[in-house]
N, C-alpha and C. Protein backbone atom coordinates (compact mmCIF):
# COMPACT_ATOMS: atom_id res chain seq x y z
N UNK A 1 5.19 55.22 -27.58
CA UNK A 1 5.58 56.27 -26.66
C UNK A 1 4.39 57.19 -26.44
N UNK A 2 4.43 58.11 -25.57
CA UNK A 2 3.55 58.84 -24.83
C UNK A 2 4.15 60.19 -24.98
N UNK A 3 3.19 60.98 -24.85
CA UNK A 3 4.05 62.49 -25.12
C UNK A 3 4.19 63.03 -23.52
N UNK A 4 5.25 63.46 -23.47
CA UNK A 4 5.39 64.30 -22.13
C UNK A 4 4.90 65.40 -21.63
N UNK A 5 3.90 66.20 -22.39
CA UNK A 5 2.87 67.39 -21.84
C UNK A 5 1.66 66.88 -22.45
N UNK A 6 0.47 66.90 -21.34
CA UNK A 6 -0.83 66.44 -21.58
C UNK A 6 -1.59 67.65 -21.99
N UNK A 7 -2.10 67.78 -23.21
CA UNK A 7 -3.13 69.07 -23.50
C UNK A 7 -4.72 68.41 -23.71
N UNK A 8 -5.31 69.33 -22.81
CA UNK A 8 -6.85 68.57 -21.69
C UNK A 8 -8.03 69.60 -22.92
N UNK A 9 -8.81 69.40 -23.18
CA UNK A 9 -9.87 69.70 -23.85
C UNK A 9 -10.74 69.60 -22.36
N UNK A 10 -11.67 71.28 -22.04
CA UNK A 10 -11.89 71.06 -21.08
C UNK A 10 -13.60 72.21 -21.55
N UNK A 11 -14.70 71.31 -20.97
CA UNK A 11 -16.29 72.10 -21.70
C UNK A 11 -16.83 72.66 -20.53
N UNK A 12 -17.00 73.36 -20.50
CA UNK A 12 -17.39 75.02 -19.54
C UNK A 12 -18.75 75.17 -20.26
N UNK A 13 -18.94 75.39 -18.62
CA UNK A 13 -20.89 76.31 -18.90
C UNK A 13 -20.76 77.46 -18.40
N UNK A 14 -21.81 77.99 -18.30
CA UNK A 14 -21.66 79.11 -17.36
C UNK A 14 -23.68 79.98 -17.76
N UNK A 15 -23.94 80.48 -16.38
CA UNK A 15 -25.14 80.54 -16.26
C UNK A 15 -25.62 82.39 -16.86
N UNK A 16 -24.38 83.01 -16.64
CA UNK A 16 -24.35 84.52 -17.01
C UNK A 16 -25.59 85.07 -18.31
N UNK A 17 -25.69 85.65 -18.66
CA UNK A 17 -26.70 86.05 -19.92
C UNK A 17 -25.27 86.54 -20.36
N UNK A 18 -24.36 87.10 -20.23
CA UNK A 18 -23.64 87.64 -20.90
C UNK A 18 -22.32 86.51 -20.74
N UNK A 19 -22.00 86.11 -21.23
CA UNK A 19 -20.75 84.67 -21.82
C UNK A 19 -19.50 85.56 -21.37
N UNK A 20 -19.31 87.30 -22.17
CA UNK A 20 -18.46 87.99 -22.07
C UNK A 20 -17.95 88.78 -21.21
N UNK A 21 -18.83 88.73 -20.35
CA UNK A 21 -18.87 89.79 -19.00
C UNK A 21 -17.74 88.76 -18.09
N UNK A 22 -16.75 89.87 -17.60
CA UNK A 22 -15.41 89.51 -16.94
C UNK A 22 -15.87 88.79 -15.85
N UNK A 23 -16.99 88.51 -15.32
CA UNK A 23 -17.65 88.64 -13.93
C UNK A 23 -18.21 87.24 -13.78
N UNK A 24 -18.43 86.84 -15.49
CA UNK A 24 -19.01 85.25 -15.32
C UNK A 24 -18.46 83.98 -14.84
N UNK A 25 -19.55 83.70 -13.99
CA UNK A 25 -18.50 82.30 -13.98
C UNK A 25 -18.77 80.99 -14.69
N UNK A 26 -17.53 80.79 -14.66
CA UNK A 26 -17.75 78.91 -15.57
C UNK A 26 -17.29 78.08 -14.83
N UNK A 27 -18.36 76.99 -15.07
CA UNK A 27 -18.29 75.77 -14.74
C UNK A 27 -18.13 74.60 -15.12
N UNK A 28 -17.34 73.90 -14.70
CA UNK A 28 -16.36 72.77 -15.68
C UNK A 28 -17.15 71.03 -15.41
N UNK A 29 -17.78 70.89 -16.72
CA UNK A 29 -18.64 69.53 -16.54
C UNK A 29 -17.12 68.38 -16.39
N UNK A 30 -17.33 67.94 -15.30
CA UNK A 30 -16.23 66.97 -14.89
C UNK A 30 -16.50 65.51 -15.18
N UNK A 31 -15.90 65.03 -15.89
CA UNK A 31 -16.42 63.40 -16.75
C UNK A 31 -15.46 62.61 -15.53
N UNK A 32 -15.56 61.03 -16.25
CA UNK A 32 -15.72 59.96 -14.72
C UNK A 32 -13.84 59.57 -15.04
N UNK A 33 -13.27 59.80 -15.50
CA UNK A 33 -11.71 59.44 -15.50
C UNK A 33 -10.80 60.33 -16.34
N UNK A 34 -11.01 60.85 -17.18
CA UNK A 34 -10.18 62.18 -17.70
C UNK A 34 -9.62 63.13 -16.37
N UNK A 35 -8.42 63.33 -16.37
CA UNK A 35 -8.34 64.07 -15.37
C UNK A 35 -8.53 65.46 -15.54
N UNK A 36 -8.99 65.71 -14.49
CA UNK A 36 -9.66 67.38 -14.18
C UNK A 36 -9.17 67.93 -12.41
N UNK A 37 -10.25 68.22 -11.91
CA UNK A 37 -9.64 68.51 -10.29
C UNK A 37 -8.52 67.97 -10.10
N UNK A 38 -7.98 68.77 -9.56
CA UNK A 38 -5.97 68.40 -8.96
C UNK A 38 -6.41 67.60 -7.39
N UNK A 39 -7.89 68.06 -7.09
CA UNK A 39 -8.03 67.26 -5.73
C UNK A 39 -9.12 66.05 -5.68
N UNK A 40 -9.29 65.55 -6.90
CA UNK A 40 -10.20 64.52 -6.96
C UNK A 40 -9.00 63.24 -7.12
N UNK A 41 -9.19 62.20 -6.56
CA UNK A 41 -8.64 60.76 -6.90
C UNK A 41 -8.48 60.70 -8.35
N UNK A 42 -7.02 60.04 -8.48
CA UNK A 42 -7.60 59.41 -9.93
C UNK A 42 -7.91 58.13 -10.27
N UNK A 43 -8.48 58.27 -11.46
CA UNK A 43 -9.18 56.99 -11.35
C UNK A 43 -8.31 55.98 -12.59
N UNK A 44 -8.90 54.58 -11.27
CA UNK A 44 -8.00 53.46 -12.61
C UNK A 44 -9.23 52.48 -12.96
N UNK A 45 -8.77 52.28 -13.82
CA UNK A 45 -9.85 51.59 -14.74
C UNK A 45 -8.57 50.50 -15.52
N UNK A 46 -8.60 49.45 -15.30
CA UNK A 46 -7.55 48.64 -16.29
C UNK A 46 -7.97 47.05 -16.77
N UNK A 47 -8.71 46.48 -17.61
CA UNK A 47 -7.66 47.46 -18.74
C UNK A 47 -8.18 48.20 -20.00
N UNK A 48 -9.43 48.43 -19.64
CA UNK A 48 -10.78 49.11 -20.28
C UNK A 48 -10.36 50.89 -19.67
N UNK A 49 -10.97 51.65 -20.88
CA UNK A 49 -11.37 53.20 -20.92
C UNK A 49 -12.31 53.34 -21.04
N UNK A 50 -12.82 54.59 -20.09
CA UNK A 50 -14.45 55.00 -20.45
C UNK A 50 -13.79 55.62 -21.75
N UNK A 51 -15.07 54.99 -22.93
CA UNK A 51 -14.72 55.66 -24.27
C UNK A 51 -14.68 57.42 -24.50
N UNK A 52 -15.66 57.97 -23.85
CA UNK A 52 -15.96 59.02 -23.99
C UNK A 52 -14.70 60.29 -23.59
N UNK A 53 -13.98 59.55 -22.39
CA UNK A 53 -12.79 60.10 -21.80
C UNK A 53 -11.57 59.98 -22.85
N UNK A 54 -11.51 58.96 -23.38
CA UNK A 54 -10.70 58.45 -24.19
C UNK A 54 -10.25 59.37 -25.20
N UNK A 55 -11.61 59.53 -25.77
CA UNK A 55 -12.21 60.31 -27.02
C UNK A 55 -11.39 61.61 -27.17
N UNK A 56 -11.88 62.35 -25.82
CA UNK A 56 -11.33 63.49 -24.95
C UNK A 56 -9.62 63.51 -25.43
N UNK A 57 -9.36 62.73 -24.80
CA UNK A 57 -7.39 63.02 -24.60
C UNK A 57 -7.20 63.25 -25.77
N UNK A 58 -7.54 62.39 -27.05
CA UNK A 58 -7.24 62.42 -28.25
C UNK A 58 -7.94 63.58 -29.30
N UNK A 59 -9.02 63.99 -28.51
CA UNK A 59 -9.54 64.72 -29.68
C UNK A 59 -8.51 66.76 -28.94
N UNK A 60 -7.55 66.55 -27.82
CA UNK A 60 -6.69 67.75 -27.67
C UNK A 60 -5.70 67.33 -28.32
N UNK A 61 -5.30 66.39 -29.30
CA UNK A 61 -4.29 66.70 -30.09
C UNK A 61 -4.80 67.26 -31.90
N UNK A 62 -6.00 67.87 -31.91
CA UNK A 62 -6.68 68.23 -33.14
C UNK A 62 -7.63 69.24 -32.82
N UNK A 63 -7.90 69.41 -33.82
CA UNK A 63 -9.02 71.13 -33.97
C UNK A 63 -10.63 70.12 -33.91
N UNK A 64 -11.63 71.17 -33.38
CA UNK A 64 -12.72 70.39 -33.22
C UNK A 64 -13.21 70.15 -34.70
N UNK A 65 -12.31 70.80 -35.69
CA UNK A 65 -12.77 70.52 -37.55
C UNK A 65 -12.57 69.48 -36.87
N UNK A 66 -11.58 68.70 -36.84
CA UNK A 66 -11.26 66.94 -37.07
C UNK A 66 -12.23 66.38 -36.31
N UNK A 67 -13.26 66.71 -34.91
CA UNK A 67 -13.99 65.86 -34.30
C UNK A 67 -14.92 66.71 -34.05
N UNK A 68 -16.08 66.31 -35.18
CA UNK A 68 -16.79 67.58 -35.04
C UNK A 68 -18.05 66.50 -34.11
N UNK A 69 -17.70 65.22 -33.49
CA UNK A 69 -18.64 64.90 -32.13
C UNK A 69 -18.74 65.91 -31.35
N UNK A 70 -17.47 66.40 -30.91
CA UNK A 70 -17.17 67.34 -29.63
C UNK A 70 -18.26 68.65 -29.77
N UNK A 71 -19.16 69.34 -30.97
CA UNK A 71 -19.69 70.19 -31.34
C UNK A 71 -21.19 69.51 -30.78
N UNK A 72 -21.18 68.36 -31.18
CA UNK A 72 -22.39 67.41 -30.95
C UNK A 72 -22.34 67.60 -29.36
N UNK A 73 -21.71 67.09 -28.66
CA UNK A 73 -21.74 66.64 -26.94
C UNK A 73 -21.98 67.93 -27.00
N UNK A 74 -21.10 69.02 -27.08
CA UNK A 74 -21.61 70.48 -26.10
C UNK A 74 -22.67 70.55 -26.45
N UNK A 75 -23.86 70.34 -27.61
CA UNK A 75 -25.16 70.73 -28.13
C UNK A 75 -26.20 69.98 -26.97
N UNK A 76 -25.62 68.56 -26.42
CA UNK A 76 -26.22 67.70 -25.86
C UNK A 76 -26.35 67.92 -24.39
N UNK A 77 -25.03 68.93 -23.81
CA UNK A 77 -24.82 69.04 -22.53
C UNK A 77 -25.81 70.43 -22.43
N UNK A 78 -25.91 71.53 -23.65
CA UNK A 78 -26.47 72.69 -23.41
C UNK A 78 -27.83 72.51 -23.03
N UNK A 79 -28.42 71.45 -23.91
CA UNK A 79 -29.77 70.75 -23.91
C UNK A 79 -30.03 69.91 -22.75
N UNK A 80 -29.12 69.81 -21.91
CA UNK A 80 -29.33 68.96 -20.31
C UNK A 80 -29.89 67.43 -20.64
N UNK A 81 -29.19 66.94 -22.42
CA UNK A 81 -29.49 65.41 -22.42
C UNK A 81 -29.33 64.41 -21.55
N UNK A 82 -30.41 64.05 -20.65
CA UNK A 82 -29.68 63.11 -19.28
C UNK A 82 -29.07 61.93 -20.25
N UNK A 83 -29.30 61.03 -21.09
CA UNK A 83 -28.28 60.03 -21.80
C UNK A 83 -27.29 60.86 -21.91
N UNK A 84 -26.68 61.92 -22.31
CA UNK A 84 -25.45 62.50 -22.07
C UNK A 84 -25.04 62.86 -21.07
N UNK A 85 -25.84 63.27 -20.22
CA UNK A 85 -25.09 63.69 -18.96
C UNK A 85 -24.68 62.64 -18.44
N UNK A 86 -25.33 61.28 -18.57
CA UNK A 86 -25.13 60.51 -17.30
C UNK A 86 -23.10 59.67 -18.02
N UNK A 87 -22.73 60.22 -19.11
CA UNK A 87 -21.71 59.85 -19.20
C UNK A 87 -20.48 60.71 -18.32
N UNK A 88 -20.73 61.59 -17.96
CA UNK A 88 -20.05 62.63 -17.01
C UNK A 88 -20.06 62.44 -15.62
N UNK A 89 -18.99 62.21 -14.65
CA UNK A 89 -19.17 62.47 -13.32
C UNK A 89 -20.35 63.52 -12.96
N UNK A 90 -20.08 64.92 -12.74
CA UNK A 90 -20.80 65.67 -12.50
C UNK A 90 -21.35 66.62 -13.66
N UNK A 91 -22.35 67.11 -13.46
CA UNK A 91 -22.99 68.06 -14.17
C UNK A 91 -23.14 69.40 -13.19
N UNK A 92 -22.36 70.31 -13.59
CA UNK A 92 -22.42 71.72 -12.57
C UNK A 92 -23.92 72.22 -12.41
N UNK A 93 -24.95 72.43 -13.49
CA UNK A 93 -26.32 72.97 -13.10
C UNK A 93 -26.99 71.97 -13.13
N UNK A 94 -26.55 70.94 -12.61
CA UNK A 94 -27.81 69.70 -12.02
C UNK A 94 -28.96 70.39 -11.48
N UNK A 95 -30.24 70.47 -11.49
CA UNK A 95 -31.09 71.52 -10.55
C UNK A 95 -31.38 72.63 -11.17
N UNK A 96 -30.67 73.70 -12.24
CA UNK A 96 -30.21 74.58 -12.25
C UNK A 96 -30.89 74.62 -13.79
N UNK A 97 -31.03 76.33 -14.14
CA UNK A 97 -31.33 76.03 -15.94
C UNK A 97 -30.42 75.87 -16.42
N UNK A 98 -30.82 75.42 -17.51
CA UNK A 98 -29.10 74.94 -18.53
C UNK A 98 -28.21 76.25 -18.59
N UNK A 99 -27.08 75.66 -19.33
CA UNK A 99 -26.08 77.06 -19.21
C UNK A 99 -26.37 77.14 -20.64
């Protein structure tokens, strides 16, 4: 069985010097099949998962103690690792300094 409410683990940048300032904005690194945008397609993939998405669904039923990868990827996305990025649909500061 499947649970009937999906809880989304979702990694935000944001370019602000100040993280805390009401004013900042964040930007949501959007990976290639996890769903995110309410107006993007979704995607099927069958009968294979991108692992990384996978990873995702399962690591919102636990604290990042239990998957302390997830500590790793944000270190990798802050650092603009293109082998990491390129596992993500988009990267919001493509161009841009890291967040």
């Amino acid at each position: 069985s499947i649970t009937k409410e999906r809880t989304e683990v979702i990694l935000q940048g944001t370019s602000s010097l100040d993280p805390n300032d009401p004013s900042a904005v964040w930007e949501e690194f959007e990976f290639k099949c996890k769903p995110g945008d309410l107006r993007r397609r979704p995607c099927l993939i069958s009968p294979y998962h991108y692992r990384l998405d996978w990873l995702m669904w399962f690591a919102a039923f636990q604290t990042y103690e239990q998957n302390e990868w997830i500590i790793h990827l944000a270190g990798k996305l802050l650092a603009q690792e293109e082998e990491t990025l390129s596992l993500l649909a988009t990267n919001p500061f493509s161009g841009r300094a890291p967040p």
